[in-house]
Protein backbone atom coordinates (compact mmCIF):
# COMPACT_ATOMS: atom_id res chain seq x y z
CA UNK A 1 15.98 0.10 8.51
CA UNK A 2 12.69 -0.15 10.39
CA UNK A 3 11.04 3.04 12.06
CA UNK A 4 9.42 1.68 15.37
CA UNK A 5 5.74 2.25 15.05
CA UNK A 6 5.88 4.70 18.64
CA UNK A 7 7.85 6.60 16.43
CA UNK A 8 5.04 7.78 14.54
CA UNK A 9 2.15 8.03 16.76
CA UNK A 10 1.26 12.07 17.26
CA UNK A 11 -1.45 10.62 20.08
CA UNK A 12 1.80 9.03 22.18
CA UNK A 13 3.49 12.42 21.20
CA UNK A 14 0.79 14.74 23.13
CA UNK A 15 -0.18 15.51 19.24
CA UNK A 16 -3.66 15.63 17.75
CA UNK A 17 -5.90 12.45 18.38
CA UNK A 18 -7.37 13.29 14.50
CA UNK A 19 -3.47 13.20 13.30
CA UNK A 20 -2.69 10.84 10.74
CA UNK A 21 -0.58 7.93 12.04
CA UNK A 22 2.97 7.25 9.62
CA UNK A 23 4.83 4.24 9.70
CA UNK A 24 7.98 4.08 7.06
CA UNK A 25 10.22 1.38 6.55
CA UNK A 26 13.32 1.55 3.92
CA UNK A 27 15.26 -1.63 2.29
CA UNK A 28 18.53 -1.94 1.55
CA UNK A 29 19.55 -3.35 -2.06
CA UNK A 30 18.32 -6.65 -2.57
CA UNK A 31 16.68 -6.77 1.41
CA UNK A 32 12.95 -5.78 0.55
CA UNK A 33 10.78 -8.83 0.80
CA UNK A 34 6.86 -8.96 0.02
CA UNK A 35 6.02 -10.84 3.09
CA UNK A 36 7.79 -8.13 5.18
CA UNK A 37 5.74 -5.47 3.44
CA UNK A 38 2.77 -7.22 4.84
CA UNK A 39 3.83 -8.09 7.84
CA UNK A 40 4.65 -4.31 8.65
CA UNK A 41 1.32 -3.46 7.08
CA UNK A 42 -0.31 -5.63 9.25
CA UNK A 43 0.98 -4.17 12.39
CA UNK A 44 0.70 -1.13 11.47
CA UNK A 45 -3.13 -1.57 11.35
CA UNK A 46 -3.02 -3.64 14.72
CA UNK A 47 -0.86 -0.93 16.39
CA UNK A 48 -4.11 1.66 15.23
CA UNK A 49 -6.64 -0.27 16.89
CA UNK A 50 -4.54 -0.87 19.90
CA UNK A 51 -4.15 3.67 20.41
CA UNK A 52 -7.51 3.83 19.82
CA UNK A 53 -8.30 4.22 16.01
CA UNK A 54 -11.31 2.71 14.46
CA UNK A 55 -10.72 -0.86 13.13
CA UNK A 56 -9.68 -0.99 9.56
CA UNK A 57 -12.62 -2.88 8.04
CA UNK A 58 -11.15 -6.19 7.12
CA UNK A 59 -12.09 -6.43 3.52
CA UNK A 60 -10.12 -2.85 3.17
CA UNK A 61 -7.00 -5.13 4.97
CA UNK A 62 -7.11 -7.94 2.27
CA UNK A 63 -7.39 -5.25 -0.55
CA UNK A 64 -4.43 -3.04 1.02
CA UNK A 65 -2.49 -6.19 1.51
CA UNK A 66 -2.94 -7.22 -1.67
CA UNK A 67 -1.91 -3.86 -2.73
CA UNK A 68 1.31 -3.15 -0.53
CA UNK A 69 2.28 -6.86 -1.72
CA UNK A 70 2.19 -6.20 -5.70
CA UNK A 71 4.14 -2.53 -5.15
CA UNK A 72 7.09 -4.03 -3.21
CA UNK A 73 7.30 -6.94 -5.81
CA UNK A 74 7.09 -4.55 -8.57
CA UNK A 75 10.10 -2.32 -7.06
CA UNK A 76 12.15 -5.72 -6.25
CA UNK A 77 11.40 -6.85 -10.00
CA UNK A 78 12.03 -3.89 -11.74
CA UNK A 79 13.64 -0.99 -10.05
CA UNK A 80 18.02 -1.86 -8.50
CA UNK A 81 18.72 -0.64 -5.35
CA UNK A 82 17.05 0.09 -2.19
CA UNK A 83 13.41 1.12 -1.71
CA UNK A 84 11.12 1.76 0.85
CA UNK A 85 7.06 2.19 1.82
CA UNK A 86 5.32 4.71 3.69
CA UNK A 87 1.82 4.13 5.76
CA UNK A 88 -0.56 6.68 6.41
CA UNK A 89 -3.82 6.53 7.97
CA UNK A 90 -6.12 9.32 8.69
CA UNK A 91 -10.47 9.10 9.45
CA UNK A 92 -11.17 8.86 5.61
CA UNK A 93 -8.10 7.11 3.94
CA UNK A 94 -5.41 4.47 3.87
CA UNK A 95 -2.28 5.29 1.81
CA UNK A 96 0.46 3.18 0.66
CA UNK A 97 3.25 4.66 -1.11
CA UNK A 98 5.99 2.47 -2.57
CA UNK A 99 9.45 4.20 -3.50
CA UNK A 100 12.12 2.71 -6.12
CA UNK A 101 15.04 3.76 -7.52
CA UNK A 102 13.57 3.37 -11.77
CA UNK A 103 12.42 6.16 -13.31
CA UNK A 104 9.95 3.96 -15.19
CA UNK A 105 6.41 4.59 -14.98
CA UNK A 106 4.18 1.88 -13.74
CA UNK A 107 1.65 0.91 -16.00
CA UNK A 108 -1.04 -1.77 -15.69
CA UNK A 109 -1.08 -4.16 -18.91
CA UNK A 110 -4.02 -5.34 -20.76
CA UNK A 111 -5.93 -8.06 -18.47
CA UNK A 112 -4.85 -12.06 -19.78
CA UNK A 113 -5.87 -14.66 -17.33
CA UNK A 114 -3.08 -17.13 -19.83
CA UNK A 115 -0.55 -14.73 -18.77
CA UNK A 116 1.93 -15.55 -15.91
CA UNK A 117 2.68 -12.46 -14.15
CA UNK A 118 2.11 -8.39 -15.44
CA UNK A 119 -1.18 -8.11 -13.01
CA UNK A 120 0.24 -6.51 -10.78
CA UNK A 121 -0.28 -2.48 -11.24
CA UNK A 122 -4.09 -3.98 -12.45
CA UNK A 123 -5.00 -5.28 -9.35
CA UNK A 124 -3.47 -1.86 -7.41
CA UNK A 125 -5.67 -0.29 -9.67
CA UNK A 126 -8.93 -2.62 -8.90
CA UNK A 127 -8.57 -2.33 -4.91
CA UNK A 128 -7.28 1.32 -4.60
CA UNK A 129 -9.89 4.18 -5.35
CA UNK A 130 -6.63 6.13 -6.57
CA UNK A 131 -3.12 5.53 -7.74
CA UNK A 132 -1.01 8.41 -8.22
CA UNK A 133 2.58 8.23 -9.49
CA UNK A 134 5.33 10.48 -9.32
CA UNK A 135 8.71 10.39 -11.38
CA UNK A 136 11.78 11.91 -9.66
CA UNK A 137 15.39 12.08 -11.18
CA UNK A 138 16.30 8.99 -8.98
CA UNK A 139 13.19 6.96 -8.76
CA UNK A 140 9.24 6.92 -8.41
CA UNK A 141 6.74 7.51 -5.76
CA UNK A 142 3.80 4.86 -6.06
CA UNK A 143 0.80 5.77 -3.90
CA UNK A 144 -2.26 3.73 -3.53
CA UNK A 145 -5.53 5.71 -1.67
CA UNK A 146 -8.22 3.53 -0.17
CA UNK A 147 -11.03 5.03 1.13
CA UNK A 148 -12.13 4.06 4.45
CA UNK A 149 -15.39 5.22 3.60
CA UNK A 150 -18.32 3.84 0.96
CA UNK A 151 -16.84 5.15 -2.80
CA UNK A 152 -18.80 5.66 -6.33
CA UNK A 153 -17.92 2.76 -7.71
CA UNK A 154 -20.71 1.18 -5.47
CA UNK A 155 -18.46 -1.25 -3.53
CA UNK A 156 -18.32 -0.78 0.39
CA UNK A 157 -14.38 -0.25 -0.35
CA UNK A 158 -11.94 0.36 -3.34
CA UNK A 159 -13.69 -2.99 -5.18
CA UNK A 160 -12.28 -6.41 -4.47
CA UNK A 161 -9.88 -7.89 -7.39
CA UNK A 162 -11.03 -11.45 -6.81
CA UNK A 163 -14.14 -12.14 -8.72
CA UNK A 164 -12.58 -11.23 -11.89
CA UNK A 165 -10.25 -14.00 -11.21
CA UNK A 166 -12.17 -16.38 -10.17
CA UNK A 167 -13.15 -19.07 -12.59
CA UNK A 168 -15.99 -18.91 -14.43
């Protein structure tokens, strides 16, 4: 089930212009796909412009892309049953949050550029200035924060994962 993106605009509602905006979307066992993660990502930054929101700055995109992409696949890889994401944007801060059904906390392995797969909780790490997880007695809350703002890591936004991939 997809929540229409009206659904969570407090500006459309007569609410606060400074509100955060919410999108959620929830997958059924076996439905969640990365692409659709994305894709809903994606218009949920297009649908913030469009009301009036400042433009996400498109590096910030690629990085939350990158990160909304490797949290789905992680709870489609690891965690049975359905799961879902939640979007919020607000004048300082992008969050993701990715929910699953494992209890298992997330942990980003040692950096191998011979190993296939296991980067993924690395690179959330490397593009999101925080990642905070919570265990529940049926699942996990994932969140990623990225600053809309200049951070003090001295990159213009949570740090790109690319050049550490790149070859050298």
């Amino acid at each position: 089930m997809v929540t229409p993106l009206r659904k969570h605009t407090a500006i459309e509602q007569g609410g606060d212009e400074g509100a955060p905006l919410r999108y959620g979307a929830i997958w059924g066992d076996g439905a969640a796909r990365a692409a659709d993660a994305r894709q809903a990502l994606r218009a949920f930054l297009g649908h913030a412009r469009r009301i009036g929101r400042a433009a996400v700055p498109s590096a910030l995109a690629v990085d939350a892309e990158l990160a909304t992409s490797e949290m789905i696949t992680n709870a489609i890889l690891h965690a049975p049953g359905p799961c879902g994401m939640t979007l919020e944007l607000n004048d300082d801060e992008l969050t993701i949050t990715v929910w699953d059904s494992s209890t298992e906390k997330p942990a980003p392995k040692k950096v191998d550029p011979r190993r296939i797969g296991g980067h993924g909780m690395h690179l959330v790490h490397t593009v999101s200035d925080k990642v905070v997880v919570a265990l529940r007695a049926t699942g996990k809350l994932v969140t990623a924060h990225l600053s809309l703002t200049p951070n003090q890591k001295g990159t213009a936004f949570g740090g790109s994962a690319f050049p550490a991939f790149l070859p050298g």
